[in-house]
PDB file of N, CA and C in Angstrom:
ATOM      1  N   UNK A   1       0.836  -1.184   0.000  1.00  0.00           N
ATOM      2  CA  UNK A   1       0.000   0.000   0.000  1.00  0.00           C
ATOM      3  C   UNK A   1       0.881   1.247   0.000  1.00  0.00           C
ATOM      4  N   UNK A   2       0.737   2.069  -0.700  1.00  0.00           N
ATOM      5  CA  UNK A   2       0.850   3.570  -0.719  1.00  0.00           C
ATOM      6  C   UNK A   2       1.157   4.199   0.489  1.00  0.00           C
ATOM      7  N   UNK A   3       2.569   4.416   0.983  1.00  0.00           N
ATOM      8  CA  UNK A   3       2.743   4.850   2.521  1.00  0.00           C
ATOM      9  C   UNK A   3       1.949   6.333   2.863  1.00  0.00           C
ATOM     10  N   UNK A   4       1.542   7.037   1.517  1.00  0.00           N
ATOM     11  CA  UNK A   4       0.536   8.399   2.029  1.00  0.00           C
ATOM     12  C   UNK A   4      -1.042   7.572   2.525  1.00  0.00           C
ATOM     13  N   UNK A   5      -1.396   6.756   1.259  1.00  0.00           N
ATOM     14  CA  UNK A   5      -2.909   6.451   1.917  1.00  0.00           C
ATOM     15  C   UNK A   5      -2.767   5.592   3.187  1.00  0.00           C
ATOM     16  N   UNK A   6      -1.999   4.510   3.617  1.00  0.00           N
ATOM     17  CA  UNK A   6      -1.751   4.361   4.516  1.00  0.00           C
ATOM     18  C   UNK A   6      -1.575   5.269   5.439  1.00  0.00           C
ATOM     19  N   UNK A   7      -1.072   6.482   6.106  1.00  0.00           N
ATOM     20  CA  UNK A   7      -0.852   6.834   6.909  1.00  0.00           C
ATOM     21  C   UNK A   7      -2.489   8.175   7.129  1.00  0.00           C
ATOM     22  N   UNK A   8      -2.871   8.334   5.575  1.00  0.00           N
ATOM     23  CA  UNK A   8      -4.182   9.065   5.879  1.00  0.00           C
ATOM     24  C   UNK A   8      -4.986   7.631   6.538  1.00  0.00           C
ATOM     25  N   UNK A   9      -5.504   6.449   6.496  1.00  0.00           N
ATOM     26  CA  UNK A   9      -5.898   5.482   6.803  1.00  0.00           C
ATOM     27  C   UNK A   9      -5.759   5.567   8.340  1.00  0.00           C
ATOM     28  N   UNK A  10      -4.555   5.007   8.930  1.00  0.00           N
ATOM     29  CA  UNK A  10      -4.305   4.464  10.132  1.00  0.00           C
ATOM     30  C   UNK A  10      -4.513   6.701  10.970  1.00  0.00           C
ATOM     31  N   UNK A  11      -4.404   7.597  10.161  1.00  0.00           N
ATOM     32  CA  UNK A  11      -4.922   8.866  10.687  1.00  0.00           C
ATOM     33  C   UNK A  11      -6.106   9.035  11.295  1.00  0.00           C
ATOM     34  N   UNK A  12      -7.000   8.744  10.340  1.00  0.00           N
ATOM     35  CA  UNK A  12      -8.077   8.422  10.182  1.00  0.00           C
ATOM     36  C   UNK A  12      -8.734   7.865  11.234  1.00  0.00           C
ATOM     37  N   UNK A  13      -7.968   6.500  11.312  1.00  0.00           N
ATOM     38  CA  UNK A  13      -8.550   5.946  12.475  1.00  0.00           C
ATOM     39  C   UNK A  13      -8.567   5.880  13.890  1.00  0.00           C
ATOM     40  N   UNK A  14      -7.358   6.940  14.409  1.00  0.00           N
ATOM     41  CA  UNK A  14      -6.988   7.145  15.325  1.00  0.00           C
ATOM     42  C   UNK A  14      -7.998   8.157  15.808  1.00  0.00           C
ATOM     43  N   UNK A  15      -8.368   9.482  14.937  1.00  0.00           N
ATOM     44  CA  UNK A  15      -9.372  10.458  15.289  1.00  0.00           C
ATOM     45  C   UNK A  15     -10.575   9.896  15.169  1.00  0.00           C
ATOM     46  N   UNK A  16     -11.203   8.588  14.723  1.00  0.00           N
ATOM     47  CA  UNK A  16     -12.062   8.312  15.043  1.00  0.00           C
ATOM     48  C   UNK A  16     -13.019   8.622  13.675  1.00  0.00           C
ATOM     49  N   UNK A  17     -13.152   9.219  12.910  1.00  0.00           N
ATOM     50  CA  UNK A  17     -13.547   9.728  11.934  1.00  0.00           C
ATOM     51  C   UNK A  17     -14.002   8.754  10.875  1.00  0.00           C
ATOM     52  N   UNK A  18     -14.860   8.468  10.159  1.00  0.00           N
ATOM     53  CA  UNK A  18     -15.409   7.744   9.387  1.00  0.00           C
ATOM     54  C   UNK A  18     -14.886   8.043   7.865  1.00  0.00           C
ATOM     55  N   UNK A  19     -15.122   7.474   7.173  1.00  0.00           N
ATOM     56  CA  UNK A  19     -14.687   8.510   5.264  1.00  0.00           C
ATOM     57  C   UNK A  19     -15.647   9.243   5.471  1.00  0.00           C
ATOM     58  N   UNK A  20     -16.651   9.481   5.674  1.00  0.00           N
ATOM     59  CA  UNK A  20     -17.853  10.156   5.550  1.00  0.00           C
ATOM     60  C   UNK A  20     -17.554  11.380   5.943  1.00  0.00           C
ATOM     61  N   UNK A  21     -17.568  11.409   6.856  1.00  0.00           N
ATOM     62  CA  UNK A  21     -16.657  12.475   7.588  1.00  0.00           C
ATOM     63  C   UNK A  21     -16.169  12.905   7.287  1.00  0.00           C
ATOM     64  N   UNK A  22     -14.871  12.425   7.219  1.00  0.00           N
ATOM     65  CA  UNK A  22     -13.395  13.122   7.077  1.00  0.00           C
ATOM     66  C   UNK A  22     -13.775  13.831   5.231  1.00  0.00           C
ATOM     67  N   UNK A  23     -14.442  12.730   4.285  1.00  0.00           N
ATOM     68  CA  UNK A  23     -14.221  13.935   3.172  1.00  0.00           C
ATOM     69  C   UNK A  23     -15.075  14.587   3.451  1.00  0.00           C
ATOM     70  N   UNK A  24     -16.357  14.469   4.364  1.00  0.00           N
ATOM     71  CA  UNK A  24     -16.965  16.464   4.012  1.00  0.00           C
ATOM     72  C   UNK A  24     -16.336  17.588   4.814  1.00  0.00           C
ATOM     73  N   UNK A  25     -15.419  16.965   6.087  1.00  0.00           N
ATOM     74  CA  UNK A  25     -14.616  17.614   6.686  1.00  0.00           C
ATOM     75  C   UNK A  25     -13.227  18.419   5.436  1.00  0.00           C
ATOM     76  N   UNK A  26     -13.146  17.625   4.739  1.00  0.00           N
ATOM     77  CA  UNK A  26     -12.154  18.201   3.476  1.00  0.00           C
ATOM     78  C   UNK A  26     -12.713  18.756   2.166  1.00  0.00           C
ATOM     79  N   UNK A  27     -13.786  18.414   2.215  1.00  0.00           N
ATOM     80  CA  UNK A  27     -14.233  19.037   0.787  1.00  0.00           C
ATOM     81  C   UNK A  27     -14.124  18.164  -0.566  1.00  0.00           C
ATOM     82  N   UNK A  28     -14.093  16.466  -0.061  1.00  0.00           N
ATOM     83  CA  UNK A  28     -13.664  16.025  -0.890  1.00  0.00           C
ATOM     84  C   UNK A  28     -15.367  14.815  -0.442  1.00  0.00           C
ATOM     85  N   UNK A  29     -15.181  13.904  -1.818  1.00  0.00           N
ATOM     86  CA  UNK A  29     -15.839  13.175  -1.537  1.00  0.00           C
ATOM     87  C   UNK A  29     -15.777  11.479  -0.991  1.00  0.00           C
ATOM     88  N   UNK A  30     -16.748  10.948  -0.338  1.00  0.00           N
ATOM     89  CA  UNK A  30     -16.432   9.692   1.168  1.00  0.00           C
ATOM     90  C   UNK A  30     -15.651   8.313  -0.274  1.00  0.00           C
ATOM     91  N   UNK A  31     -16.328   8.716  -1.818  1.00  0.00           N
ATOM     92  CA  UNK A  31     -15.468   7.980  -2.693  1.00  0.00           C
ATOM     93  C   UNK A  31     -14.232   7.759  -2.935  1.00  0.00           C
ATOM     94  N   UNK A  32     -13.588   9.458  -3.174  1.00  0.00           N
ATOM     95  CA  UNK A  32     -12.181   9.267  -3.039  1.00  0.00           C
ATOM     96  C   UNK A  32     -11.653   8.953  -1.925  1.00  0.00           C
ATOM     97  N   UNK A  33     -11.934   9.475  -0.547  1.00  0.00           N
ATOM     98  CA  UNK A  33     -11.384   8.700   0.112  1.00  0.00           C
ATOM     99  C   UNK A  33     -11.200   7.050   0.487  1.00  0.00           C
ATOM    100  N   UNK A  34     -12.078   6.405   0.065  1.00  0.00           N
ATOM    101  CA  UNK A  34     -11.995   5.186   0.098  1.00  0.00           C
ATOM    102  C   UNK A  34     -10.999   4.687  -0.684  1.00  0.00           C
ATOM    103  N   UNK A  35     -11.359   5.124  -1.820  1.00  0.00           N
ATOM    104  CA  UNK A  35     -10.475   4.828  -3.052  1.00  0.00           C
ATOM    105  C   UNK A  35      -8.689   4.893  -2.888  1.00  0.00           C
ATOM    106  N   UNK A  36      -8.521   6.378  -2.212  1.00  0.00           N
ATOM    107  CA  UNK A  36      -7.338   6.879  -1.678  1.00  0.00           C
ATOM    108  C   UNK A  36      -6.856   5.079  -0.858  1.00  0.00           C
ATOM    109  N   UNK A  37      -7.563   5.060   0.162  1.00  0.00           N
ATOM    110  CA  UNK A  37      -7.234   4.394   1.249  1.00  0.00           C
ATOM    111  C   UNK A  37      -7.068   2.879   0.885  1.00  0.00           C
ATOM    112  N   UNK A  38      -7.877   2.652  -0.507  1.00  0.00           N
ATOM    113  CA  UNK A  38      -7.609   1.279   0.066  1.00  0.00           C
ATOM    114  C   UNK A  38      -6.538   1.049  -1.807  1.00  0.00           C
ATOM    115  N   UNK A  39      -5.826   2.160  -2.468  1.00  0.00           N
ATOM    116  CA  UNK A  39      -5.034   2.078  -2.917  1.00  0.00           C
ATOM    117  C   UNK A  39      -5.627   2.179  -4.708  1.00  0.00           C
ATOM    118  N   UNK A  40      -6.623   2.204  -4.829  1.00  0.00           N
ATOM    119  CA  UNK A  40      -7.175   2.141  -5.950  1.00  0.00           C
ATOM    120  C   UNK A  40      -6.989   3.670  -6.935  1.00  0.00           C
ATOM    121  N   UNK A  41      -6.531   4.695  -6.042  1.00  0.00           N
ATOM    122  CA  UNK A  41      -6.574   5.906  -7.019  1.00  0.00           C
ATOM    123  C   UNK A  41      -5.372   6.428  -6.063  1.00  0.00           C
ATOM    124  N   UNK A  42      -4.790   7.185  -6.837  1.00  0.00           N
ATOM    125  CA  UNK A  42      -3.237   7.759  -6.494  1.00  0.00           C
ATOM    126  C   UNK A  42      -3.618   9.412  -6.099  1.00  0.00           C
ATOM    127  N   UNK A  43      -3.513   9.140  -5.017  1.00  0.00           N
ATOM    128  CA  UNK A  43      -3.567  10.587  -4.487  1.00  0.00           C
ATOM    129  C   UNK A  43      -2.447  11.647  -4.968  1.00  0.00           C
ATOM    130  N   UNK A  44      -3.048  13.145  -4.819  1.00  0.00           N
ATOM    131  CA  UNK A  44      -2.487  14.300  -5.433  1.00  0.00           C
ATOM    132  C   UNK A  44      -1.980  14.853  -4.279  1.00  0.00           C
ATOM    133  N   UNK A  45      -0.977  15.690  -4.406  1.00  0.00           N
ATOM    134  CA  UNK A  45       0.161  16.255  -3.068  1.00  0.00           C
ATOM    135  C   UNK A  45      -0.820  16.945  -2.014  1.00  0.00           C
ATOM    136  N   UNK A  46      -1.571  17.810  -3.024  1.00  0.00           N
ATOM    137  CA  UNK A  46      -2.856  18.989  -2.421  1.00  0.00           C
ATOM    138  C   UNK A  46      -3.534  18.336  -1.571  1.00  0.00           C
ATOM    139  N   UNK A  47      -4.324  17.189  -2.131  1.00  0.00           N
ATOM    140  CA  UNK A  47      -5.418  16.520  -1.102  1.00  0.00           C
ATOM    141  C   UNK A  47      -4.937  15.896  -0.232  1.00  0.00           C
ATOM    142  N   UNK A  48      -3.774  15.573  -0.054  1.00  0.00           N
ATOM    143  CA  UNK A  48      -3.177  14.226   1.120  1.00  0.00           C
ATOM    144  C   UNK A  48      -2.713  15.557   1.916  1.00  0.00           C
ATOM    145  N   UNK A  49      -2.039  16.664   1.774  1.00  0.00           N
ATOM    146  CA  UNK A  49      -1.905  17.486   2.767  1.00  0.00           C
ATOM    147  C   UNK A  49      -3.447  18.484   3.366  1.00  0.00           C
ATOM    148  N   UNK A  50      -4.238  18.596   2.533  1.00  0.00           N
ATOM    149  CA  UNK A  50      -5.212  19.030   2.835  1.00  0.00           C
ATOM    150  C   UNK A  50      -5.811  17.949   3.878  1.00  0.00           C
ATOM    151  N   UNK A  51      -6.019  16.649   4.113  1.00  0.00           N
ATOM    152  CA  UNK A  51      -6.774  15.760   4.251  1.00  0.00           C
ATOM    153  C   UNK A  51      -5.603  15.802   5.718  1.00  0.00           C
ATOM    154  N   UNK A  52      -4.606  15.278   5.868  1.00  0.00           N
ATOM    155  CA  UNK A  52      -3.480  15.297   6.853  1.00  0.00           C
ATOM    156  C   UNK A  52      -3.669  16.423   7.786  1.00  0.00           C
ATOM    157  N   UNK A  53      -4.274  17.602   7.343  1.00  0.00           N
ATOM    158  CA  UNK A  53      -4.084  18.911   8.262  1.00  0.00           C
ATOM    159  C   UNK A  53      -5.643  18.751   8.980  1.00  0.00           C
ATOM    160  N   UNK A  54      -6.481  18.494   8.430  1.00  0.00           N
ATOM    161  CA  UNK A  54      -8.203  17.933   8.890  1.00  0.00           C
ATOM    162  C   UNK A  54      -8.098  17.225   9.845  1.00  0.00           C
ATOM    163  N   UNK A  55      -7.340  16.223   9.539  1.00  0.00           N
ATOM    164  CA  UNK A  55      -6.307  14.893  10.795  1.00  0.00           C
ATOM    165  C   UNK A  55      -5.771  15.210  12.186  1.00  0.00           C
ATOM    166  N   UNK A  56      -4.898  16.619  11.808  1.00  0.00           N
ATOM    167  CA  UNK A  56      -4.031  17.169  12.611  1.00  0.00           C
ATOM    168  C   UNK A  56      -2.420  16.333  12.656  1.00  0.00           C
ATOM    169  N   UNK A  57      -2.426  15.739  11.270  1.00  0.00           N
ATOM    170  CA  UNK A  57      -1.093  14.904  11.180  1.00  0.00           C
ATOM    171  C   UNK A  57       0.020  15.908  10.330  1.00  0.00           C
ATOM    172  N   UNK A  58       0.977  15.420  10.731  1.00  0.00           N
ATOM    173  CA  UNK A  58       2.210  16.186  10.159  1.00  0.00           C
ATOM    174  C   UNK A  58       2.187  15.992   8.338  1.00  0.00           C
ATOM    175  N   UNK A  59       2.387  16.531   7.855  1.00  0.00           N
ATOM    176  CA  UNK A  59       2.770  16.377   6.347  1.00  0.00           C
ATOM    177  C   UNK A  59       4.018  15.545   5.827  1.00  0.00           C
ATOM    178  N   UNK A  60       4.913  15.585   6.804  1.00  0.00           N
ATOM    179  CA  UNK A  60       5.992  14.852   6.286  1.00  0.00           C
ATOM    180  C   UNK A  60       6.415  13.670   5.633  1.00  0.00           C
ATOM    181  N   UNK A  61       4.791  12.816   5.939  1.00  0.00           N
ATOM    182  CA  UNK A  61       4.942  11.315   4.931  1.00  0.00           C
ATOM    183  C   UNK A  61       4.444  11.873   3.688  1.00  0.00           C
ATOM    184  N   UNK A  62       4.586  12.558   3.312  1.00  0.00           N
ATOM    185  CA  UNK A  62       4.969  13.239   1.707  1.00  0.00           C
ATOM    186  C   UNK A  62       5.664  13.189   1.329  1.00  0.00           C
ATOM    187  N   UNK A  63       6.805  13.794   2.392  1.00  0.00           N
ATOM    188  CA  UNK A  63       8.090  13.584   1.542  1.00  0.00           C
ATOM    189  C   UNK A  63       8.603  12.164   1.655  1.00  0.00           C
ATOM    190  N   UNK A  64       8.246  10.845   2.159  1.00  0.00           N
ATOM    191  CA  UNK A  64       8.686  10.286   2.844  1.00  0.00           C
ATOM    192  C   UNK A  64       8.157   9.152   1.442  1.00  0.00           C
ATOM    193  N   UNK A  65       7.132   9.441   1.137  1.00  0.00           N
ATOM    194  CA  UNK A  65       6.405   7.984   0.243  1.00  0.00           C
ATOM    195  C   UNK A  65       6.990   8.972  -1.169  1.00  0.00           C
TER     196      UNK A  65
END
């Protein structure tokens, strides 16, 4: 798996947050995030830091994956 959707994933689940959630919390929709998460669509720099800051997670597995 994708060490960004992974780490939005295991984010995710720590705050408790559903996809549902978290994309209307981002402005995105509960599709892509699924999609994101379970590896099926390749996330864009914008949305994984947008989505990470919703989280309250660091950005740095950006540079990292």
């Amino acid at each position: 798996m994708n060490p960004i959707a992974e780490a939005i994933r295991k984010a995710r689940l720590r705050s408790g947050l559903s996809e549902k959630v978290l994309a209307k919390k981002c402005g995105l929709s509960e599709t892509y995030i699924k999609q994101v998460e379970s590896g099926k669509k390749v996330i864009q720099e914008q949305a994984a830091q947008r989505i990470l800051q919703v989280l309250g997670e660091e950005t740095d597995v950006l540079q990292q994956g």
